[in-house]
N, C-alpha and C. Protein backbone atom coordinates (compact mmCIF):
# COMPACT_ATOMS: atom_id res chain seq x y z
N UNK A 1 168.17 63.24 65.31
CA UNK A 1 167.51 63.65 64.10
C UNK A 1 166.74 62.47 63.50
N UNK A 2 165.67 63.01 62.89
CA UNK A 2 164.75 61.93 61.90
C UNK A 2 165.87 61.30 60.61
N UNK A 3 164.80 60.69 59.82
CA UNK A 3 165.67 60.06 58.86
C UNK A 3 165.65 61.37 57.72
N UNK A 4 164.96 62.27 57.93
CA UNK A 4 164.56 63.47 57.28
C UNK A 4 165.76 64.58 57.44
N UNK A 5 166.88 64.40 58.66
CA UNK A 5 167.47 65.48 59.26
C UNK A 5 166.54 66.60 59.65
N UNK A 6 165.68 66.34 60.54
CA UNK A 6 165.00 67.21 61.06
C UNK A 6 164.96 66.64 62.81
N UNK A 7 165.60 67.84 63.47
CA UNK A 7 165.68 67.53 64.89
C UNK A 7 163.97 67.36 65.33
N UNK A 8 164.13 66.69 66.44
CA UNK A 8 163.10 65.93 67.62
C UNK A 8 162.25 67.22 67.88
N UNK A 9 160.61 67.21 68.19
CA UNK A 9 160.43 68.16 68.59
C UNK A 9 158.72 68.09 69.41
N UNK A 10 158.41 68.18 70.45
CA UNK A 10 157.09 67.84 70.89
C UNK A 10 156.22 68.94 70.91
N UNK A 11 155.06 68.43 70.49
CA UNK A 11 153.95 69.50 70.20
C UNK A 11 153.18 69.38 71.56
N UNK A 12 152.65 70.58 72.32
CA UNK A 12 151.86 70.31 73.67
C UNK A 12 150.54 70.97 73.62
N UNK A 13 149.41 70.25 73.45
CA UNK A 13 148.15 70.61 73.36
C UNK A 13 147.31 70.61 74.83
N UNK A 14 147.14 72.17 74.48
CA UNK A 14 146.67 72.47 76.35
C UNK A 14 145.03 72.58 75.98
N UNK A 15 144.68 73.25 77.31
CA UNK A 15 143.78 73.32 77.30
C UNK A 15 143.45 75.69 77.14
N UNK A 16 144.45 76.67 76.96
CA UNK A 16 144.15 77.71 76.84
C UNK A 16 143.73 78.16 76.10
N UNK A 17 143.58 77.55 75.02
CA UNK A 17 142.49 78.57 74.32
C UNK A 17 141.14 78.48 74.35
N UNK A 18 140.40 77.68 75.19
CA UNK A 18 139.06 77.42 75.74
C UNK A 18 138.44 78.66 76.23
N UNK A 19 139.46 79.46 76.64
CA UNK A 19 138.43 80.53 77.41
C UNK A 19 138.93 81.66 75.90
N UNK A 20 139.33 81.26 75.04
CA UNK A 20 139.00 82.41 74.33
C UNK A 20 138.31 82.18 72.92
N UNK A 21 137.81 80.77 72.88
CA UNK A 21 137.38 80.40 71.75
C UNK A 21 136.34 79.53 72.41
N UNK A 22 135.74 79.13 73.51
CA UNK A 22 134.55 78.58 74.17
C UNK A 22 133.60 78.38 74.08
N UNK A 23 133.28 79.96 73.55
CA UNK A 23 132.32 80.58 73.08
C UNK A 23 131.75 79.60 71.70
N UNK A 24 132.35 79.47 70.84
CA UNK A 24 132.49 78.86 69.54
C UNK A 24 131.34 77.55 69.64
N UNK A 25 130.41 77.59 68.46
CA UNK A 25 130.01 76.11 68.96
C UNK A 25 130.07 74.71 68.45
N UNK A 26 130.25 74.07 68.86
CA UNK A 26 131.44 72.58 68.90
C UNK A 26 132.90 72.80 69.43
N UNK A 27 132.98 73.80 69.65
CA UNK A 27 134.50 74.28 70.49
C UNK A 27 134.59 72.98 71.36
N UNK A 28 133.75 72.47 71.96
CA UNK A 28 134.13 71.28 73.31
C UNK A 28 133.46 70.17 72.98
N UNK A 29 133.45 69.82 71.27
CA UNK A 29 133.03 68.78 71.06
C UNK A 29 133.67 68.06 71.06
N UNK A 30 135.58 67.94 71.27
CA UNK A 30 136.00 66.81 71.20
C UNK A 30 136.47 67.08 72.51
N UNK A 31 136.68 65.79 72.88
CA UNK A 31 137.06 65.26 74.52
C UNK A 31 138.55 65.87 75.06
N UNK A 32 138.48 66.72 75.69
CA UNK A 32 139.86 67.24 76.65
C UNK A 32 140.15 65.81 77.43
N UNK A 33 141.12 65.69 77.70
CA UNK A 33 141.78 65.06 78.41
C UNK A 33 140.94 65.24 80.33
N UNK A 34 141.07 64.52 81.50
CA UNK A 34 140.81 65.08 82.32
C UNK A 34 142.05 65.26 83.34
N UNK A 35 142.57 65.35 84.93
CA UNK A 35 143.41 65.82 85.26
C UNK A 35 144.38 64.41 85.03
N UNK A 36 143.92 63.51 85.19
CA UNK A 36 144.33 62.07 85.52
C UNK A 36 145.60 61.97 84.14
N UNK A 37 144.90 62.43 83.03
CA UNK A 37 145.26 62.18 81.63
C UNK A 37 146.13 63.15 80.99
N UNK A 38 146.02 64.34 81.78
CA UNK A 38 147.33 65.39 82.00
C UNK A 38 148.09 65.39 82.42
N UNK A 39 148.34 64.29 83.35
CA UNK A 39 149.36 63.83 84.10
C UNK A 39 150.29 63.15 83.44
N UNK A 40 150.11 62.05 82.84
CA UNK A 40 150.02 61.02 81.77
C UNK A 40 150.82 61.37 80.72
N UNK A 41 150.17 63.05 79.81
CA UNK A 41 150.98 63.53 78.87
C UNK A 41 151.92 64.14 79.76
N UNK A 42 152.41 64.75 80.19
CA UNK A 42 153.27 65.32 80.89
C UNK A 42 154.50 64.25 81.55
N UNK A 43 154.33 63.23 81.74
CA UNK A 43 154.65 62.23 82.31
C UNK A 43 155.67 61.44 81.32
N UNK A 44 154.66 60.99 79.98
CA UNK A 44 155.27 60.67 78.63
C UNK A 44 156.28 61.66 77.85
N UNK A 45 156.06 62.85 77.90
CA UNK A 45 156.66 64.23 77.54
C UNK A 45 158.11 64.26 78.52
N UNK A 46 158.25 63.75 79.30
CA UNK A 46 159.31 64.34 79.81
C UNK A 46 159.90 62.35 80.09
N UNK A 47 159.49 61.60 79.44
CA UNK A 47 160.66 60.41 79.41
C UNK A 47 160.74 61.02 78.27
N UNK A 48 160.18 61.32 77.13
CA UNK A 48 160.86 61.32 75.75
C UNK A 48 161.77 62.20 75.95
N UNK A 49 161.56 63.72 76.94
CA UNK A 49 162.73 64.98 76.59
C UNK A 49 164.13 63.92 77.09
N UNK A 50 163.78 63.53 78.72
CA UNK A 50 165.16 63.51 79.02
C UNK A 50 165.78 62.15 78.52
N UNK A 51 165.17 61.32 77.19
CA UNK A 51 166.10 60.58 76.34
C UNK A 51 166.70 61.18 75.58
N UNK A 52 166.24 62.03 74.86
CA UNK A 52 167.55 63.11 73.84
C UNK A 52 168.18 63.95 74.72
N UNK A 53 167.63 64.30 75.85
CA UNK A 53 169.06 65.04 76.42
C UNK A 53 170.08 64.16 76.73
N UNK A 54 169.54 63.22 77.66
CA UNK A 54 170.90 62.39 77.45
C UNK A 54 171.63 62.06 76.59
N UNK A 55 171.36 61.97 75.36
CA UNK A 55 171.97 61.40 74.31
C UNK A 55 172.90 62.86 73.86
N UNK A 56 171.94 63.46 74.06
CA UNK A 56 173.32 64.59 73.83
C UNK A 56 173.73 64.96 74.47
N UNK A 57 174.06 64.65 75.67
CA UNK A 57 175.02 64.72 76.90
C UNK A 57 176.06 64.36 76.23
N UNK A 58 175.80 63.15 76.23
CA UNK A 58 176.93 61.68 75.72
C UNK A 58 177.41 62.33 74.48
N UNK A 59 177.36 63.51 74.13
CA UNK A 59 178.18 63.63 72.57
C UNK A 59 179.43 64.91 72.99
């Protein structure tokens, strides 16, 4: 938990709503990630999960 008592929690920003908001214009004005950099989050995302799981293993 935070110092807030609010449990851990990761937010995952994809790329699906592109094909339903695409259309939109400036929809792809800010920079997606490319595959290299999806890797990366996914990569970072899952040392952070499996440090709190462990930790609550250990309890």
């Amino acid at each position: 938990m935070d110092a807030k008592g609010r449990e851990p929690h990761v937010v995952v920003l994809d790329n699906q709503l592109d094909a339903h908001f695409g259309h939109l214009n400036g929809w792809f004005g800010d920079r997606h990630p490319n595959l290299a950099g999806y890797h990366v989050i996914a990569d970072e995302t899952a040392k952070f999960l499996a440090l709190i799981i462990r930790q609550r293993h250990r309890k």
